[in-house]
Protein backbone atom coordinates (compact mmCIF):
# COMPACT_ATOMS: atom_id res chain seq x y z
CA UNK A 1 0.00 0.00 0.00
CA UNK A 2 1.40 3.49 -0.83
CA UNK A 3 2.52 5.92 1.69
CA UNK A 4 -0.78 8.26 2.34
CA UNK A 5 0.32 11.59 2.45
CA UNK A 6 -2.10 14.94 3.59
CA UNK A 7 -1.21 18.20 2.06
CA UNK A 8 -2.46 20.96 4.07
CA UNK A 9 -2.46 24.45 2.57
CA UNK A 10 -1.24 22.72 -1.14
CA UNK A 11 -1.98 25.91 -2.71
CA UNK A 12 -1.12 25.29 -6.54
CA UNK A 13 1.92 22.46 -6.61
CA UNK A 14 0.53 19.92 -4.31
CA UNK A 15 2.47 17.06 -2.69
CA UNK A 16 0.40 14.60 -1.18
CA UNK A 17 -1.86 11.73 -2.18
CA UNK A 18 -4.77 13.86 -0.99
CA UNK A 19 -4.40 18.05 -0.70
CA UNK A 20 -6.42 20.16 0.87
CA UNK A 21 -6.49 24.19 1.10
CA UNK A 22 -9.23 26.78 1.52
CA UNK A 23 -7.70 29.63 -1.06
CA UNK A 24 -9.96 28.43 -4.42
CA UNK A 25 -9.43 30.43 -7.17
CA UNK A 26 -6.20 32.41 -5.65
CA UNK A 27 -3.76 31.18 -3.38
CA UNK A 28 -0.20 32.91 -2.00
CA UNK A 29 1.69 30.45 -3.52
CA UNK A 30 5.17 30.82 -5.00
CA UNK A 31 6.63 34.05 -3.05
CA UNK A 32 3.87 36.37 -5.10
CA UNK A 33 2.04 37.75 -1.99
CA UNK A 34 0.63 40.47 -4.40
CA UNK A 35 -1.04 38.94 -7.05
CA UNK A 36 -1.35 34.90 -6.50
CA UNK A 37 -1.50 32.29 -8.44
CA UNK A 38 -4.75 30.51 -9.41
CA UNK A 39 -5.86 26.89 -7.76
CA UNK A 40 -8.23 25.03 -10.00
CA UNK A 41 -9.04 22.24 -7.39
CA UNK A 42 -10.14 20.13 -10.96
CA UNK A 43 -6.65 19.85 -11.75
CA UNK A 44 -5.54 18.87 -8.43
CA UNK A 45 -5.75 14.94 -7.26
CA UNK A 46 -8.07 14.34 -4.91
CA UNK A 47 -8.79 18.19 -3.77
CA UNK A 48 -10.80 18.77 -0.73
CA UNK A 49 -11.42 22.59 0.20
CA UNK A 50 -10.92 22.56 3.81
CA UNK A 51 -9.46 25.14 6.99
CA UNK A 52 -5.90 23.33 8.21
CA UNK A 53 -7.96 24.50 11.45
CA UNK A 54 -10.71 21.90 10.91
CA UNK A 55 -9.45 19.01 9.16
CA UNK A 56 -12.59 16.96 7.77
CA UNK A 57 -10.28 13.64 8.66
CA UNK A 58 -10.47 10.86 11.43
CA UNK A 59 -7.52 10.77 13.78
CA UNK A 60 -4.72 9.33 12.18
CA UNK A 61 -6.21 8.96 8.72
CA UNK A 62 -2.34 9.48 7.13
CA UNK A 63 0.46 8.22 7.74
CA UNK A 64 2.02 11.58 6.92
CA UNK A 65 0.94 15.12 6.87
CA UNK A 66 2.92 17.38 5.29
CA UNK A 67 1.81 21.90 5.96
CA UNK A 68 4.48 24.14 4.36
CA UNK A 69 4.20 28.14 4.36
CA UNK A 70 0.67 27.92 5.88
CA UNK A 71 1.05 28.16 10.24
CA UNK A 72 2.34 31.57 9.24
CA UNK A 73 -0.91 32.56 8.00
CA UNK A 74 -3.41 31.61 11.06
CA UNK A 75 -3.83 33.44 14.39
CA UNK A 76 -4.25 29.85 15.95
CA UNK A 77 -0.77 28.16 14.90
CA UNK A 78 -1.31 25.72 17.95
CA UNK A 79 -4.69 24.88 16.90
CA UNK A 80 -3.20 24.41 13.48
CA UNK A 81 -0.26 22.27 14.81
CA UNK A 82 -2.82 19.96 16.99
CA UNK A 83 -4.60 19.01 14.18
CA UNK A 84 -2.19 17.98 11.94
CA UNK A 85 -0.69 15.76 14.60
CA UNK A 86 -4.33 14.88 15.11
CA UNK A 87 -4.67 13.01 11.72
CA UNK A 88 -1.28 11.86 11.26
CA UNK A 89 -0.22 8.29 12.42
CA UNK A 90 3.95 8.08 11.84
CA UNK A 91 4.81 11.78 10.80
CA UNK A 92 4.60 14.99 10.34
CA UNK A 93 6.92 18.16 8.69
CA UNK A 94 5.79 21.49 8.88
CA UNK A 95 7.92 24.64 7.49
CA UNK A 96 7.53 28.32 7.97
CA UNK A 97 9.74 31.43 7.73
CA UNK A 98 11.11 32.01 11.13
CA UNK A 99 10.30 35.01 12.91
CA UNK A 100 13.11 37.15 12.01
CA UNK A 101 13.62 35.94 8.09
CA UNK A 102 13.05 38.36 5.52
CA UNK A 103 10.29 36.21 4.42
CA UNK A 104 8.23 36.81 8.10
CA UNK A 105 7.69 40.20 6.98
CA UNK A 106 4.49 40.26 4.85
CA UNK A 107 0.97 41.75 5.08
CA UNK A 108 -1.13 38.50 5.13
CA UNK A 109 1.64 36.89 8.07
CA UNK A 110 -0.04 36.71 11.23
CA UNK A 111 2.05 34.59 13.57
CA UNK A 112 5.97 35.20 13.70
CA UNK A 113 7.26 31.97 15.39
CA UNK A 114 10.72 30.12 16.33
CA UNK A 115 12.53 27.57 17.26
CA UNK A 116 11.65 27.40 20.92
CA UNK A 117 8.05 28.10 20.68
CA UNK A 118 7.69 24.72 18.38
CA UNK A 119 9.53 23.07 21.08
CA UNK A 120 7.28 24.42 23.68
CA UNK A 121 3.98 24.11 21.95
CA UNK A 122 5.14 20.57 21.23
CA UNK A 123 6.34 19.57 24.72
CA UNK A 124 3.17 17.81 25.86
CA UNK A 125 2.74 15.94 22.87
CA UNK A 126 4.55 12.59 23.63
CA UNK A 127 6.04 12.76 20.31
CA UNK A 128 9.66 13.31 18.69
CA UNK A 129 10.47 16.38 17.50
CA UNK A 130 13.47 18.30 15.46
CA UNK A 131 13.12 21.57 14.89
CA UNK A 132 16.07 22.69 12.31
CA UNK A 133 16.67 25.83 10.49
CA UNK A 134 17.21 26.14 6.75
CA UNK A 135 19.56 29.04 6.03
CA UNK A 136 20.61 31.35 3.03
CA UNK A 137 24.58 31.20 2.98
CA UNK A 138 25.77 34.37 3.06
CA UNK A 139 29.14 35.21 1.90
CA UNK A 140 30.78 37.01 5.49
CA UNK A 141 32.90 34.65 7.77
CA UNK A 142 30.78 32.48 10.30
CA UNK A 143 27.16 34.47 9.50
CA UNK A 144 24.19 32.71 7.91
CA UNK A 145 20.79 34.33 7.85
CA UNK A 146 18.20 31.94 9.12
CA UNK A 147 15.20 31.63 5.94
CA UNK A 148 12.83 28.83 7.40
CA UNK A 149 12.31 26.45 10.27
CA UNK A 150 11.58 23.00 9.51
CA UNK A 151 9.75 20.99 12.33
CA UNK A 152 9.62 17.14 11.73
CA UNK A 153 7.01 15.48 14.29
CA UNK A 154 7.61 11.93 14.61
CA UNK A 155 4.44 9.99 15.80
CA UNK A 156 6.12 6.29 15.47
CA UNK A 157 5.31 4.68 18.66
CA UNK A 158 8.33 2.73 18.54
CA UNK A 159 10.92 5.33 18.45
CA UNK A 160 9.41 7.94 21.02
CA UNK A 161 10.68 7.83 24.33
C-alpha cells in the first residue's frame, strides 16, 4: 500500500496523495504575496477545500501530513499544529519562515514563530520532534541568515521515548 500523504495548505503544486487548502481560485503560492497564483481544485488529485484549522479527517487517517508556508498565516498556529498531529499516524513536517527571516515580513503573516516556541507548543505531545533551520549562505565569515524552520514530528510509537 502506498505511503498516504495529507497536504495541508497545497496551494497550486501539491504534494500529497490527498491536498487540501481553503484559497480556491487564488492562493499565495510561490513568493507572489501580491497577485497569487490561481488553484483550480479540478486539476488537483483528490482536492478537498478545507481550513488546516478543521481538518474533515479521522484521527490518524495518514500516515504523513505534510503543511508548508501555511502556520504563518493563522492566528491559531497551535490549533493548526494539533490538528495535523491529530490526523497523522507516523509523521509529520511542517515549514515556515522564522520570525526574524526576511520572508516573516508580509501583510497576510499573522504569527511570527521560532525555534523554541515549536519546542514548547510541542512539549506535551509525547512525540519526537526536530526543529532545524534552513539558512541562506551568506558570503561574510561564520554568519548565515536563518530563511525557514523545519519541524519534523515523529508519531512512530516505537521510536518515542
Amino acid at each position: 500500500m502506498p505511503l498516504q500523504i495529507l497536504d495541508v495548505g497545497c496551494g497550486d503544486s501539491p504534494q500529497g496523495t490527498v491536498n487540501c487548502d481553503l484559497n480556491v481560485g487564488q492562493t499565495l503560492e510561490g513568493g507572489d504575496q501580491k497577485q497569487g497564483i490561481p488553484i483550480n481544485p479540478q486539476q488537483i488529485t483528490n482536492f478537498v477545500k478545507c481550513s488546516g484549522l478543521q481538518l474533515p479527517f479521522r484521527e490518524g487517517s495518514f500516515e504523513e501530513v505534510v503543511c508548508f508556508h501555511v502556520i504563518e498565516h493563522t492566528t491559531a498556529p497551535s490549533k493548526l499544529l494539533k490538528e495535523l498531529v491529530r490526523v497523522a499516524s507516523r509523521r509529520v513536517t511542517v515549514r515556515c519562515p522564522h520570525r526574524f527571516s526576511k520572508g516573516a515580513k508580509m501583510l497576510c503573516h499573522r504569527s511570527f514563530l521560532s525555534k523554541t516556541w515549536f519546542q514548547q507548543t510541542l512539549k506535551n505531545f509525547h512525540c519526537d520532534i526536530t526543529v532545524n533551520y534552513e539558512t541562506w549562505p551568506v558570503f561574510f565569515v561564520g554568519f548565515m541568515r536563518i530563511k525557514e524552520i523545519v519541524v519534523e514530528i515523529n508519531l512512530d510509537k516505537n521510536t518515542i521515548s
